[in-house]
N, C-alpha and C. Protein backbone atom coordinates (compact mmCIF):
# COMPACT_ATOMS: atom_id res chain seq x y z
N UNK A 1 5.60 14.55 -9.44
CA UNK A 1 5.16 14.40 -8.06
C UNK A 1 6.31 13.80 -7.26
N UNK A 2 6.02 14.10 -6.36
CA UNK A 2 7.70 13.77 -5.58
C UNK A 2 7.12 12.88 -4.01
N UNK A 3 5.87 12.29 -3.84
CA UNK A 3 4.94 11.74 -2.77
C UNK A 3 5.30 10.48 -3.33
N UNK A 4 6.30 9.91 -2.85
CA UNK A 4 6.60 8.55 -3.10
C UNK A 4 6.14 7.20 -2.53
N UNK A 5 6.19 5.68 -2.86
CA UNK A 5 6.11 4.60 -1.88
C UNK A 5 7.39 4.22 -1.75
N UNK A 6 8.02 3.55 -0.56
CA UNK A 6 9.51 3.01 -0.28
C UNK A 6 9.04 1.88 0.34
N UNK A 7 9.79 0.95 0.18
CA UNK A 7 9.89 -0.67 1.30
C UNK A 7 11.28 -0.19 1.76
N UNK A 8 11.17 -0.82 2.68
CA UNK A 8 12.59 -0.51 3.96
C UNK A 8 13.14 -1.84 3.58
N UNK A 9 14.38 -1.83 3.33
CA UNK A 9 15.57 -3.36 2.95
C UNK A 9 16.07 -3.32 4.61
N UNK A 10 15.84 -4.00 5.78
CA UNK A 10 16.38 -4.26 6.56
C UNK A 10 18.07 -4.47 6.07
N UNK A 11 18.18 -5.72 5.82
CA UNK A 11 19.21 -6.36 5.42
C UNK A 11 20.73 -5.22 5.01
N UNK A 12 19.81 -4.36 4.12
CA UNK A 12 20.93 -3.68 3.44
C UNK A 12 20.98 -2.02 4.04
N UNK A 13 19.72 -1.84 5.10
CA UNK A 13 19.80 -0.63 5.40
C UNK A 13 19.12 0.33 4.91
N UNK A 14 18.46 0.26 3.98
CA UNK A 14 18.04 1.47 3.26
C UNK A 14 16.57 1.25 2.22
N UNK A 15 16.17 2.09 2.21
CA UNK A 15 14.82 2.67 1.11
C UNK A 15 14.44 2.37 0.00
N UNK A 16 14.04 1.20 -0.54
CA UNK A 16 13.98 1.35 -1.90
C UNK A 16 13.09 1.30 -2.46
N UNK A 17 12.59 2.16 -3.65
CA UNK A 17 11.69 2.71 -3.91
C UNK A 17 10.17 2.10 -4.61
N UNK A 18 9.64 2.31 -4.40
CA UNK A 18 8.34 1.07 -4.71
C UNK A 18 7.95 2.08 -5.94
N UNK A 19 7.48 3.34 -6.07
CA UNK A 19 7.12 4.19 -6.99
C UNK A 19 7.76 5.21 -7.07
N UNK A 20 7.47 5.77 -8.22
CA UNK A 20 8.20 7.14 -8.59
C UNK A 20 7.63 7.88 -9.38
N UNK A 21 7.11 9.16 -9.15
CA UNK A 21 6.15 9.80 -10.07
C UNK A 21 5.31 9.37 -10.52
N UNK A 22 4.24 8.36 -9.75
CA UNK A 22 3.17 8.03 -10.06
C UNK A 22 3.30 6.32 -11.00
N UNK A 23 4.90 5.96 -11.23
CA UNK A 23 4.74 4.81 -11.68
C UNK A 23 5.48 3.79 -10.51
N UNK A 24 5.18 2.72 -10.59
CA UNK A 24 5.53 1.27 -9.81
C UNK A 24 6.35 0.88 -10.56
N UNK A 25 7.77 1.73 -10.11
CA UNK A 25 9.37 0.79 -10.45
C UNK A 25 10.01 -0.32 -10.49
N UNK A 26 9.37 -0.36 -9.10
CA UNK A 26 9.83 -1.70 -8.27
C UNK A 26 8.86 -2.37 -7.66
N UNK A 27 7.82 -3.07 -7.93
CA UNK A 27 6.93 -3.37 -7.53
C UNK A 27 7.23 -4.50 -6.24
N UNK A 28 5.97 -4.47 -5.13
CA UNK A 28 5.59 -4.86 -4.09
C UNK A 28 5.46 -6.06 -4.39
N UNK A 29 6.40 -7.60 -3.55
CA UNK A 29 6.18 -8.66 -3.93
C UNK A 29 5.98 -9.59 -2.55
N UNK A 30 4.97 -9.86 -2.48
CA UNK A 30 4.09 -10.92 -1.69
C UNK A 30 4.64 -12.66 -1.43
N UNK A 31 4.81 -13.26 -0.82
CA UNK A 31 4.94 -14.71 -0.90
C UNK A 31 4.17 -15.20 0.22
N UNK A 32 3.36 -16.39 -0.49
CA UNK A 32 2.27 -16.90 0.01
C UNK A 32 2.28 -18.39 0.06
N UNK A 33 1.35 -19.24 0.93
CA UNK A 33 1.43 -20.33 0.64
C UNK A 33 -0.52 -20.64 0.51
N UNK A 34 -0.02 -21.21 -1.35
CA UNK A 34 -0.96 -21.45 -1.89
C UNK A 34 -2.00 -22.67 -1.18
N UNK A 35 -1.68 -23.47 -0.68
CA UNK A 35 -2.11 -24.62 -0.45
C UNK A 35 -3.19 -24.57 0.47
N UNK A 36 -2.74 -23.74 1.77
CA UNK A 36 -3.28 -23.75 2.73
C UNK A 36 -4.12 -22.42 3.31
N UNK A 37 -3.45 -21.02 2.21
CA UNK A 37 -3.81 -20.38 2.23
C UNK A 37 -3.54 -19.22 3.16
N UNK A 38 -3.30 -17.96 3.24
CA UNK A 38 -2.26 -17.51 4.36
C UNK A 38 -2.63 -15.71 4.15
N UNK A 39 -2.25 -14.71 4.97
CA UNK A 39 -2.26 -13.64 4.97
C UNK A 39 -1.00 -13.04 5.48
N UNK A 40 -0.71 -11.98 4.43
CA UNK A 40 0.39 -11.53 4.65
C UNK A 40 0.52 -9.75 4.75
N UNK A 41 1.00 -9.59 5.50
CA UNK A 41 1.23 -7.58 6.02
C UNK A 41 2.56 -7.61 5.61
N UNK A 42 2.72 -6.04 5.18
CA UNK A 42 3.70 -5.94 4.77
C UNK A 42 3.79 -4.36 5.37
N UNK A 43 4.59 -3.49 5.52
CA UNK A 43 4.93 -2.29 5.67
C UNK A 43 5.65 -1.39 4.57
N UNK A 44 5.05 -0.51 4.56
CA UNK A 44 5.58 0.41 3.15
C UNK A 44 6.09 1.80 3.69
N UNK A 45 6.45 2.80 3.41
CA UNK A 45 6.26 3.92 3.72
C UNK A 45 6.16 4.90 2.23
N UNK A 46 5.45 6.59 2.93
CA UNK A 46 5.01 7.60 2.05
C UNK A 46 6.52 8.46 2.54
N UNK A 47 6.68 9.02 0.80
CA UNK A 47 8.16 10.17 1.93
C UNK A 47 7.70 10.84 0.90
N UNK A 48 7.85 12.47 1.11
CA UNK A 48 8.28 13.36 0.31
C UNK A 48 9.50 14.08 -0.09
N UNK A 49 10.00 13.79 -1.01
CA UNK A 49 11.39 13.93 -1.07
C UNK A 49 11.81 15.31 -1.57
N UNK A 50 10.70 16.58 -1.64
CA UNK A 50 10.87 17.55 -2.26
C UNK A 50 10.87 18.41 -1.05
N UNK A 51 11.64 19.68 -0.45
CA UNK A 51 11.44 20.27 0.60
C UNK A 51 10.38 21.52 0.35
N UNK A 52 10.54 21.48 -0.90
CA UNK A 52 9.37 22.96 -1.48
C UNK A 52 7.89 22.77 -1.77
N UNK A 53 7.59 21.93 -1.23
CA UNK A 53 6.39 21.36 -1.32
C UNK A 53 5.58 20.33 0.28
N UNK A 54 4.25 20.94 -0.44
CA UNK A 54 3.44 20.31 1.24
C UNK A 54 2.30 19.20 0.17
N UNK A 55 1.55 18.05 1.09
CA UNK A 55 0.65 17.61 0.35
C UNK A 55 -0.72 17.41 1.10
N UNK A 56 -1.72 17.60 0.41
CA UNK A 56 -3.07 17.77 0.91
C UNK A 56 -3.91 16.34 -0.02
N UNK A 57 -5.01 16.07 0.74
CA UNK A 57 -6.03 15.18 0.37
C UNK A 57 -5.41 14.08 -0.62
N UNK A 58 -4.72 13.70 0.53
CA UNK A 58 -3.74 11.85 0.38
C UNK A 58 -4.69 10.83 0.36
N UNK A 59 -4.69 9.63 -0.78
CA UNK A 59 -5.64 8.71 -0.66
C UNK A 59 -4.89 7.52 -1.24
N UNK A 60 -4.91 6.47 -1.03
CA UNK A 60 -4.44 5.37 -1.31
C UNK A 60 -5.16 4.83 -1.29
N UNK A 61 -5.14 3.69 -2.67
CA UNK A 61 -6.29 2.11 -2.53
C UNK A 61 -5.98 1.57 -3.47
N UNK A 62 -5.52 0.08 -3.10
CA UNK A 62 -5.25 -0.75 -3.93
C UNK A 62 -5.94 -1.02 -5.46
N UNK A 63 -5.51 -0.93 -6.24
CA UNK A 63 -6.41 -1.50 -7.67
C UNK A 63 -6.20 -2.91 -8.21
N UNK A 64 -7.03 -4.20 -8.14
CA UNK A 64 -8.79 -3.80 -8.58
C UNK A 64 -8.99 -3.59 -6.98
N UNK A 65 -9.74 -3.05 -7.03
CA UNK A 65 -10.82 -2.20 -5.53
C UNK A 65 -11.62 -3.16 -5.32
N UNK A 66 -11.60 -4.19 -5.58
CA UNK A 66 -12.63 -5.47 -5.09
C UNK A 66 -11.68 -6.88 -5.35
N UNK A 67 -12.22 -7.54 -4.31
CA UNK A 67 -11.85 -8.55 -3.93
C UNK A 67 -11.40 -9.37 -5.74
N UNK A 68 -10.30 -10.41 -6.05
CA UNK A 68 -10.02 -10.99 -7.11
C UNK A 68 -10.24 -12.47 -6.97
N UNK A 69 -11.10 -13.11 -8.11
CA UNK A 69 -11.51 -13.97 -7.78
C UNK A 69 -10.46 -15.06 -8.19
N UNK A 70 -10.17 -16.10 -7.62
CA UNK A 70 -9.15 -17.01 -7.86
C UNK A 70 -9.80 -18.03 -8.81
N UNK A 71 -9.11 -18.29 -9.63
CA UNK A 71 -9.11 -19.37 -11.13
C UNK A 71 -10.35 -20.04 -11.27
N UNK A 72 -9.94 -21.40 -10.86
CA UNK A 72 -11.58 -22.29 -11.19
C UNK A 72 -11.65 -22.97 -9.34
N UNK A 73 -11.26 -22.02 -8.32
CA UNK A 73 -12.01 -22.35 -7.13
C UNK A 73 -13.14 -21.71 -7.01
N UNK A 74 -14.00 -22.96 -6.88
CA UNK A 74 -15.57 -22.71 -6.37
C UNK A 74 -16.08 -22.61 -5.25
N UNK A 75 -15.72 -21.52 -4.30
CA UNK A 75 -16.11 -21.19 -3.26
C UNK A 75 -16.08 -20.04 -2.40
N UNK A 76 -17.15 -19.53 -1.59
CA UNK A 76 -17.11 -18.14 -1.50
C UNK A 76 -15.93 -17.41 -1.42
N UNK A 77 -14.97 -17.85 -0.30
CA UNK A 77 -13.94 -17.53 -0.08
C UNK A 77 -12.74 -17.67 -0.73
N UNK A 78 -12.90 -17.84 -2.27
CA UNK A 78 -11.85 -17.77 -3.68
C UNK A 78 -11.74 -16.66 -3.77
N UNK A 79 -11.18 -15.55 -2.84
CA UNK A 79 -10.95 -14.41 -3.63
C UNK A 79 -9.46 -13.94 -2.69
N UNK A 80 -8.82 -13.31 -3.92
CA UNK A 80 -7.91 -12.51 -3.00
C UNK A 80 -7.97 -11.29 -2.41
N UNK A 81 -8.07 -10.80 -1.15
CA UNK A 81 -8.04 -9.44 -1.09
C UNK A 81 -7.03 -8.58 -0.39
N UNK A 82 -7.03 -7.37 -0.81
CA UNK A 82 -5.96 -6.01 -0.65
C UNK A 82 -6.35 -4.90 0.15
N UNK A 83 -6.07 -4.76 1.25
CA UNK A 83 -6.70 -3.78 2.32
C UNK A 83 -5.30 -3.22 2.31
N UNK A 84 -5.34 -1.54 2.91
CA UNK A 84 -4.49 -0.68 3.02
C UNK A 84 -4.57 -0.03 4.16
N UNK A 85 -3.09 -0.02 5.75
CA UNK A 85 -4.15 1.04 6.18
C UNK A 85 -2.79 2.06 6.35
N UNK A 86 -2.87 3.37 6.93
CA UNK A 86 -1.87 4.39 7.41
C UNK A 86 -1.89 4.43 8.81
N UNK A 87 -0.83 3.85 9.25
CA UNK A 87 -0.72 3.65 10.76
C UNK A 87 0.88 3.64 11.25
N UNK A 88 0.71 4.06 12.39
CA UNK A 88 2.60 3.70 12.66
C UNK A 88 2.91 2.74 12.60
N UNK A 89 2.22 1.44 13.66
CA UNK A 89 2.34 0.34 14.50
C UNK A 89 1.47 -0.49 13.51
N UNK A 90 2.02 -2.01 13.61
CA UNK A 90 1.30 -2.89 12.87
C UNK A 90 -0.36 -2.75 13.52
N UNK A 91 -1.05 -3.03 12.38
CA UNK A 91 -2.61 -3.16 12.61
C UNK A 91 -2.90 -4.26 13.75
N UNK A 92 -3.96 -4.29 14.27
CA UNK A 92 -4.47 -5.51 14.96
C UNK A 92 -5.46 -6.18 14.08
N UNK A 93 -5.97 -8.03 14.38
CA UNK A 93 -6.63 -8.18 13.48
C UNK A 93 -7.80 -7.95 13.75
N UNK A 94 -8.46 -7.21 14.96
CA UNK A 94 -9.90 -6.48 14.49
C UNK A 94 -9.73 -5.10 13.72
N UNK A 95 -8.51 -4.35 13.72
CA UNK A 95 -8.39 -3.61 12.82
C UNK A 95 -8.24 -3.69 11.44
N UNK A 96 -7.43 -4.95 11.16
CA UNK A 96 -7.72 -5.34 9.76
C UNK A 96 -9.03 -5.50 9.50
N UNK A 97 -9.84 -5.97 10.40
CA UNK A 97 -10.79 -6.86 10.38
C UNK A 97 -12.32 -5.19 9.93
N UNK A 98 -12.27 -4.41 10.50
CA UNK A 98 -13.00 -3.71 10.65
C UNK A 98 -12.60 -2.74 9.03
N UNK A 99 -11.91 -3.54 8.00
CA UNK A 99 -11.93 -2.66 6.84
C UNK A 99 -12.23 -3.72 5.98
N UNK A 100 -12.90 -3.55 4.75
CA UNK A 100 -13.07 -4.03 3.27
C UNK A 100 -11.75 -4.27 2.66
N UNK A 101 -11.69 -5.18 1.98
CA UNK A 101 -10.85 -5.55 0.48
C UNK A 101 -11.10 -4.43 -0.09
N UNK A 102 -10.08 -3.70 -0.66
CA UNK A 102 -10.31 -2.59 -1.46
C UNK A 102 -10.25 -1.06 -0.63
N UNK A 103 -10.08 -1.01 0.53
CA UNK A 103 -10.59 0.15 1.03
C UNK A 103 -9.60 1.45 0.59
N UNK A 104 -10.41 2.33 0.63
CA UNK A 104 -9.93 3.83 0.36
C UNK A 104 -9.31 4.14 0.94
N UNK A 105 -7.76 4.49 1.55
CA UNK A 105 -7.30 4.84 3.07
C UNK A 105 -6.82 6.65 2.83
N UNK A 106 -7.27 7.31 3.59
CA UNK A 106 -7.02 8.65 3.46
C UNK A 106 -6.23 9.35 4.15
N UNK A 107 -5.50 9.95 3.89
CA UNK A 107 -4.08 10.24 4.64
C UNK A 107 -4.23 11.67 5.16
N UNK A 108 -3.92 12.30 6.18
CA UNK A 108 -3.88 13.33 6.52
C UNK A 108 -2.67 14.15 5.92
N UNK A 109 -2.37 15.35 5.99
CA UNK A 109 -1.93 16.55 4.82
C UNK A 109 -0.12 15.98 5.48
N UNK A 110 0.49 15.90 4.76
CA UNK A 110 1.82 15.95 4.39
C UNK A 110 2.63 16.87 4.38
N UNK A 111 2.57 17.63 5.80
CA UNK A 111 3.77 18.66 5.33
C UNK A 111 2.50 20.27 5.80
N UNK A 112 2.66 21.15 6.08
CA UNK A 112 1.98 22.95 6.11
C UNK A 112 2.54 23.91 4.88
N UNK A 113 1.26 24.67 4.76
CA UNK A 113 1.91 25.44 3.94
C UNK A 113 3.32 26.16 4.46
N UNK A 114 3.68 26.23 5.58
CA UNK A 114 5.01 26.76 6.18
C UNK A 114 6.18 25.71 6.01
N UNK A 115 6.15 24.17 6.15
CA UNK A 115 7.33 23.43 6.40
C UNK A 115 6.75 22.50 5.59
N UNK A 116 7.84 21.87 4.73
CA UNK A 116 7.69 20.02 4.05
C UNK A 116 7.73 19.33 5.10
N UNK A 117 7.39 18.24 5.24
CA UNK A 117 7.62 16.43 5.91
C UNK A 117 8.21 15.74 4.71
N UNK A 118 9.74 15.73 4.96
CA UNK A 118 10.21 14.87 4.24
C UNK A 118 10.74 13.28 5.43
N UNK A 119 9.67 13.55 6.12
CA UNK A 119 9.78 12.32 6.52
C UNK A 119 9.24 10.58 6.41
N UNK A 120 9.76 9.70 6.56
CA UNK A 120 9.11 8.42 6.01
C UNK A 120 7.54 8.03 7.01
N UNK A 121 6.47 7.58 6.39
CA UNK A 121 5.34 8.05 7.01
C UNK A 121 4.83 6.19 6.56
N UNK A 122 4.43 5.75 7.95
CA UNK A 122 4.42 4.01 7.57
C UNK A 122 2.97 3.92 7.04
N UNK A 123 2.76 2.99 6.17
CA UNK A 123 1.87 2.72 5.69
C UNK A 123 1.48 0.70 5.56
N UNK A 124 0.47 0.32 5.68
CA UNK A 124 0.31 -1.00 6.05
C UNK A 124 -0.51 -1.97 4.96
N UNK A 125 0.05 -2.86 4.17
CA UNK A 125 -0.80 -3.58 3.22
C UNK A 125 -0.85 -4.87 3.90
N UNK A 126 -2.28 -5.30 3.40
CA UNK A 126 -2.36 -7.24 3.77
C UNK A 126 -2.40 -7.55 2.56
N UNK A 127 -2.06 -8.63 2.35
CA UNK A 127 -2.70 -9.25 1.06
C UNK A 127 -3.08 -10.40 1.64
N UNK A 128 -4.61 -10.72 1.22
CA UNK A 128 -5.12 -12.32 1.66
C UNK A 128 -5.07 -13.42 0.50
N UNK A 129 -4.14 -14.41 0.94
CA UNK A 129 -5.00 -15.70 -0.86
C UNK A 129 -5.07 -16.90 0.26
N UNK A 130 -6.44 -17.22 -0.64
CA UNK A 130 -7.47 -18.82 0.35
C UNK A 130 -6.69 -20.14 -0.07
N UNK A 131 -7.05 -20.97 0.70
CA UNK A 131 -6.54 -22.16 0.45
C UNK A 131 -7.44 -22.52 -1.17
N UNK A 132 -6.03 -23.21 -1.24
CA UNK A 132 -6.33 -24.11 -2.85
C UNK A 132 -6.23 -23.22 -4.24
N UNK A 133 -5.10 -22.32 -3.55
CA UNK A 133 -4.47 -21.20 -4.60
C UNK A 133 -3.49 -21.91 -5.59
N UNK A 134 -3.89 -22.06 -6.82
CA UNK A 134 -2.53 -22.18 -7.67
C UNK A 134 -1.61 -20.80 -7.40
N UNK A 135 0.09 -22.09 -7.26
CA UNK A 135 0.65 -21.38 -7.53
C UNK A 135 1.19 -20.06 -9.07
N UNK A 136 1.62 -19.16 -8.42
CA UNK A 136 1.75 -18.09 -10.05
C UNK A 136 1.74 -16.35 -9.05
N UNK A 137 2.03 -15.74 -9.79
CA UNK A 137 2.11 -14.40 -9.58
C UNK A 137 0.96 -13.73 -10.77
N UNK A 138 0.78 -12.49 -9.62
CA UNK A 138 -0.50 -11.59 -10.15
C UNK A 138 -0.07 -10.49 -10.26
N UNK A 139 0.05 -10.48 -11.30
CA UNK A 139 0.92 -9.04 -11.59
C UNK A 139 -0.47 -7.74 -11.95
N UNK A 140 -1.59 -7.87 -12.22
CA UNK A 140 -2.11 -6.65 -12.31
C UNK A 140 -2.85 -5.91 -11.17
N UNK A 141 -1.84 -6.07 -10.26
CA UNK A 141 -2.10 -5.47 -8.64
C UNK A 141 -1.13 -4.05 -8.56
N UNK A 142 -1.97 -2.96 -8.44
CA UNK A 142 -1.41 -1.56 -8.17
C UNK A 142 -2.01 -0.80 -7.05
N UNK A 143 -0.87 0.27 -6.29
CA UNK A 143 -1.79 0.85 -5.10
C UNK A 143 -1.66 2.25 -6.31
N UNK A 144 -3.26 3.00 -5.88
CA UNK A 144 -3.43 4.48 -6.74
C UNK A 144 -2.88 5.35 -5.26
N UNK A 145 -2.30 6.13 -5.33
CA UNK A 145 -1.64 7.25 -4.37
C UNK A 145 -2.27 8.48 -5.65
N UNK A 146 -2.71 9.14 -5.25
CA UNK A 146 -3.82 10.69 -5.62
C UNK A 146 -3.76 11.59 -4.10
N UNK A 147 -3.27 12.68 -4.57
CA UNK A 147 -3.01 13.90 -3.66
C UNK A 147 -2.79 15.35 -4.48
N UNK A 148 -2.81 16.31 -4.25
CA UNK A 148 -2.51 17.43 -3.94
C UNK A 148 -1.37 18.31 -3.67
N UNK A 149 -0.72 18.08 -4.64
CA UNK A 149 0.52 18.68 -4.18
C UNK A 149 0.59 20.64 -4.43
N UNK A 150 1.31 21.01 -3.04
CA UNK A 150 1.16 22.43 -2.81
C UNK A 150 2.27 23.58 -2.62
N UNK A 151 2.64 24.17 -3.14
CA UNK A 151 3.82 25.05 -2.97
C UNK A 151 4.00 25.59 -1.61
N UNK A 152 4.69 25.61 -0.80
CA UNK A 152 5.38 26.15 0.22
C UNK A 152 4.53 27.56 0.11
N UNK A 153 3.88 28.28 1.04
CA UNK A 153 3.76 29.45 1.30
C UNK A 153 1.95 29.68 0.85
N UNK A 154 1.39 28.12 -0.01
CA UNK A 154 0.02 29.43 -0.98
C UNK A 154 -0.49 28.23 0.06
């Protein structure tokens, strides 16, 4: 599959690759402050890097698909959550606001059966963690990207 994720390196100029054929190379890394508790957006982009190819019925959603519950905090709001959305422009927070932890985000087709989009296509993650987070990293956090990939012309 050639429907990639990229983070943009300001700094250095250029693309680097979050997935590749369906695996997380370089994984997406978050910094938070545990204490007080904090939300963080990040920007990703979708590229297709193949010109012979179009893509249909794009879906992204973070895995686990439900909110993660934090260690031994006892309280509703111990959980971390992972919303996704596909947008140009940063979200607003009733737009964050108006999606679930976990949500399904569905992408419109990538490209016609006549021409590829090998262009970079922005995509938007939050990650939320509540106050009274031990510090540590959570490594069994993955986004599923599932699509359709289509030959030029059928």
């Amino acid at each position: 599959m050639s429907l990639n994720l990229y983070e943009y390196d300001e700094e250095n100029n250029q693309y680097l690759t979050i997935s590749e054929d369906g695996l997380q190379s370089n994984p997406v890394q978050t910094t938070h402050d545990g204490t007080n508790g904090e939300i963080v957006e990040k920007k990703l982009f979708l590229q297709n890097s193949d010109p012979n190819v179009y893509y249909t019925n794009i879906t992204l959603q973070a895995k686990p698909d439900s909110k993660v519950r934090v260690g031994d905090i006892n309280y509703p709001e111990a959980f971390i959550g992972f919303k996704i959305m596909f947008k140009e422009s940063q979200p607003s927070q009733s737009e964050w606001a108006s999606i679930e932890s976990g949500n399904v985000e569905h992408i419109s087709n990538i490209g016609t059966t006549e021409m590829a989009d090998t262009s970079y296509k922005p995509v938007w993650i939050q990650v939320s963690i509540p106050g009274g987070t031990k510090v540590g990293a959570f490594r069994d956090i993955s986004i599923d990207l599932i699509c359709e990939q289509n030959p030029l012309g059928a």
